[in-house]
C-alpha atoms as a PDB file:
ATOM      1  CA  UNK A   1     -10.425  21.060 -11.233  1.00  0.00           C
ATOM      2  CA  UNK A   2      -7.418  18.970 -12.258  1.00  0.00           C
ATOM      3  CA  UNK A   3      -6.518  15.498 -12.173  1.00  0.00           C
ATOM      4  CA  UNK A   4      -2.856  15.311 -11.086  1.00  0.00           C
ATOM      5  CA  UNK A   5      -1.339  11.834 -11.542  1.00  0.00           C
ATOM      6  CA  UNK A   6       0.145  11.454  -7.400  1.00  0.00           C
ATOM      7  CA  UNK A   7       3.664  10.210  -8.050  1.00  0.00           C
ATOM      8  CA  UNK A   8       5.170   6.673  -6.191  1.00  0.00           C
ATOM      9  CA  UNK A   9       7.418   6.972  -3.919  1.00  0.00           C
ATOM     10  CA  UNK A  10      11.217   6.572  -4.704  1.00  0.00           C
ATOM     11  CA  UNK A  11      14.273   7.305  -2.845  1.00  0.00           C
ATOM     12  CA  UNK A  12      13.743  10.856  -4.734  1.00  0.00           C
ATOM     13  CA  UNK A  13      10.793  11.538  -3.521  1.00  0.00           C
ATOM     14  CA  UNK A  14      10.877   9.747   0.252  1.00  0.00           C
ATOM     15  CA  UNK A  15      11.645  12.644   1.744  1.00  0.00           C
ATOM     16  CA  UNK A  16       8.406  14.700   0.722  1.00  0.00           C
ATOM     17  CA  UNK A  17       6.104  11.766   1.444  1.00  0.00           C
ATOM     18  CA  UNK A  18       8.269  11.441   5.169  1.00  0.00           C
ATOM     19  CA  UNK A  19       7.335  14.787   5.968  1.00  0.00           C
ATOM     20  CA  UNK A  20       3.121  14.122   5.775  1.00  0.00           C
ATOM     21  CA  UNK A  21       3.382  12.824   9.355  1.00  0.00           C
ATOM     22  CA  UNK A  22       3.625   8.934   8.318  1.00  0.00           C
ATOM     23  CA  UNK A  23       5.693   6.604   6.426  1.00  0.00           C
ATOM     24  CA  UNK A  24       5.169   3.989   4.328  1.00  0.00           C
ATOM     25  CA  UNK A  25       4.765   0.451   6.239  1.00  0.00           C
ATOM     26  CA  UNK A  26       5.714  -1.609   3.761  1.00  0.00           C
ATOM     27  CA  UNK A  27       8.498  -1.930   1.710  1.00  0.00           C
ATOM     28  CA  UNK A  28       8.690  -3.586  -2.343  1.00  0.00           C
ATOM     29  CA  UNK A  29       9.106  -7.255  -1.940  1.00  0.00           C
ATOM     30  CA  UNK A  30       7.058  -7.551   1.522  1.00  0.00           C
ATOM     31  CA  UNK A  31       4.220  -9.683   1.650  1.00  0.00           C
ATOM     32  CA  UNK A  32       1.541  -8.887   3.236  1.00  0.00           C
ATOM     33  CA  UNK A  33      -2.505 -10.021   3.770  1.00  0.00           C
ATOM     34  CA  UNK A  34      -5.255  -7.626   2.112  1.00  0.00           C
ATOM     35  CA  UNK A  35      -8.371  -7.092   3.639  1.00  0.00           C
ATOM     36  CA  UNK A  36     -10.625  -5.006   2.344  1.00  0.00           C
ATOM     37  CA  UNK A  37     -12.985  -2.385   3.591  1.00  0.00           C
ATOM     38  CA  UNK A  38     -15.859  -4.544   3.961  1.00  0.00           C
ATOM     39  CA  UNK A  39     -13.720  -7.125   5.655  1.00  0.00           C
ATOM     40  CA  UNK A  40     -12.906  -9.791   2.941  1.00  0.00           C
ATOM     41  CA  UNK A  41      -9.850 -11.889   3.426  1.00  0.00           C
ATOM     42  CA  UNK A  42      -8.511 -11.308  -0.344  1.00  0.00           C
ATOM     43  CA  UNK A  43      -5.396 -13.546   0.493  1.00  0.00           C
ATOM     44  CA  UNK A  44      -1.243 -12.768   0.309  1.00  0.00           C
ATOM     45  CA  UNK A  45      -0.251  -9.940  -1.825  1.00  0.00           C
ATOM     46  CA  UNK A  46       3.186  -8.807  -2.548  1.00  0.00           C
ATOM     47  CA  UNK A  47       4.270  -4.798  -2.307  1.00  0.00           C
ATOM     48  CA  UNK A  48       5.094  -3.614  -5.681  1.00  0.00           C
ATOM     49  CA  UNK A  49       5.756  -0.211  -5.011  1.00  0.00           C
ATOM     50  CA  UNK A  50       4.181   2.662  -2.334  1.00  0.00           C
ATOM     51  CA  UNK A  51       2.696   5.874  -3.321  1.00  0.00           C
ATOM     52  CA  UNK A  52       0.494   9.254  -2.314  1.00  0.00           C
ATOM     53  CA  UNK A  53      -3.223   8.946  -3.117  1.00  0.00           C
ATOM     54  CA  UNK A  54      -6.098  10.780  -1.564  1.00  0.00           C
ATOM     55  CA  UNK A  55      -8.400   8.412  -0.655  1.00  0.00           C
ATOM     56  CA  UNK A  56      -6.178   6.957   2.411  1.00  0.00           C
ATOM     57  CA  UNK A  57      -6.536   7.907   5.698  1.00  0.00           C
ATOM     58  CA  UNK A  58      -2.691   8.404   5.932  1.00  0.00           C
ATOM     59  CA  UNK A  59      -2.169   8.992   2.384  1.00  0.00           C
ATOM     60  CA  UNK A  60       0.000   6.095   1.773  1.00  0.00           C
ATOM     61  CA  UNK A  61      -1.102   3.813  -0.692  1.00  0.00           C
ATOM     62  CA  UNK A  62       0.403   0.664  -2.824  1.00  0.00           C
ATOM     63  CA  UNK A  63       0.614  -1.110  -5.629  1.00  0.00           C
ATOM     64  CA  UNK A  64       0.331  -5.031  -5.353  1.00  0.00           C
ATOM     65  CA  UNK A  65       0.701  -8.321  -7.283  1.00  0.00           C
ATOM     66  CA  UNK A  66      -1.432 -10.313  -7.914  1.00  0.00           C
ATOM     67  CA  UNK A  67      -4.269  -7.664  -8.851  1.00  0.00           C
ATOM     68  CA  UNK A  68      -6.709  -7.499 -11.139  1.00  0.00           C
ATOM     69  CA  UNK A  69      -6.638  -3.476 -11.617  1.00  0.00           C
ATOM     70  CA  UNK A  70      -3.187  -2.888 -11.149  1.00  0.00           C
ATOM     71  CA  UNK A  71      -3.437   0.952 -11.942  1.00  0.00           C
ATOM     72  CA  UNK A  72      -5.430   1.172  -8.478  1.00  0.00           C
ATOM     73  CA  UNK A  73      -3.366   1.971  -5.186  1.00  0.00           C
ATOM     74  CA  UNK A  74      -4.873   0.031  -1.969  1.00  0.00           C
ATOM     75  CA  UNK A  75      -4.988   2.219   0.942  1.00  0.00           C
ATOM     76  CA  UNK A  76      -2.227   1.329   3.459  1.00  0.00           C
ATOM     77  CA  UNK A  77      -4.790   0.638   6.144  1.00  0.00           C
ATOM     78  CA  UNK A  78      -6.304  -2.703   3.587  1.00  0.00           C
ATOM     79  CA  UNK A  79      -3.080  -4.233   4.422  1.00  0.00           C
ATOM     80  CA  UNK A  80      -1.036  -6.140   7.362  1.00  0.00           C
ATOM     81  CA  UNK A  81       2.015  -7.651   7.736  1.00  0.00           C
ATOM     82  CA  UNK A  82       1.806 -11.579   6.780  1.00  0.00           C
ATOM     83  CA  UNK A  83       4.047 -13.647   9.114  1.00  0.00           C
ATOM     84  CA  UNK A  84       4.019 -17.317   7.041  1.00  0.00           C
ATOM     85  CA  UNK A  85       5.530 -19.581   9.449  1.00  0.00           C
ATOM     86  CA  UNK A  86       1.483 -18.553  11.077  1.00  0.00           C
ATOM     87  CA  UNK A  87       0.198 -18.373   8.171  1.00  0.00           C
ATOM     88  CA  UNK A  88      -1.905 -15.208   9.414  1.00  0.00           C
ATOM     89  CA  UNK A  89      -1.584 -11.325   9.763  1.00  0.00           C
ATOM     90  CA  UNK A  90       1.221  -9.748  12.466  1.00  0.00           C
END
């Protein structure tokens, strides 16, 4: 068994992570709400950067700031689109 490192996604590499049926949502600089799998409002985040991991249901996953363990990918499907003039999720 190895542990392969999954690599982010750049401009490079957009094209192999395009072609495993989804795209990422989000884009660097977005913010957007995270809630997690148990349903806990953990407030605004902002998209660092996307990436493949294994433990998403699409595959996509991405960094965000503020976070405590910032080595750990959140699974695309943790996060929705913030809309501030609402103050909510989109």
């Amino acid at each position: 068994m190895t542990n392969a490192i999954l690599p982010t996604v750049t401009s490079a590499n957009l094209a192999t992570v395009e072609t495993r049926e989804t795209r990422p949502q989000f884009a660097p600089g977005e913010q957007v709400r995270w809630i997690n799998e148990y349903g806990v409002d953990l407030g605004i985040r902002t998209i660092v950067s996307a990436e493949v991991i294994s433990y998403s249901e699409n595959g996509i996953g991405y960094k965000i700031e503020p976070h405590d363990a910032y080595w750990f990918a959140v699974p695309e499907n943790q996060l929705h689109r913030h809309t501030e003039e609402r103050n909510s999720i989109a």
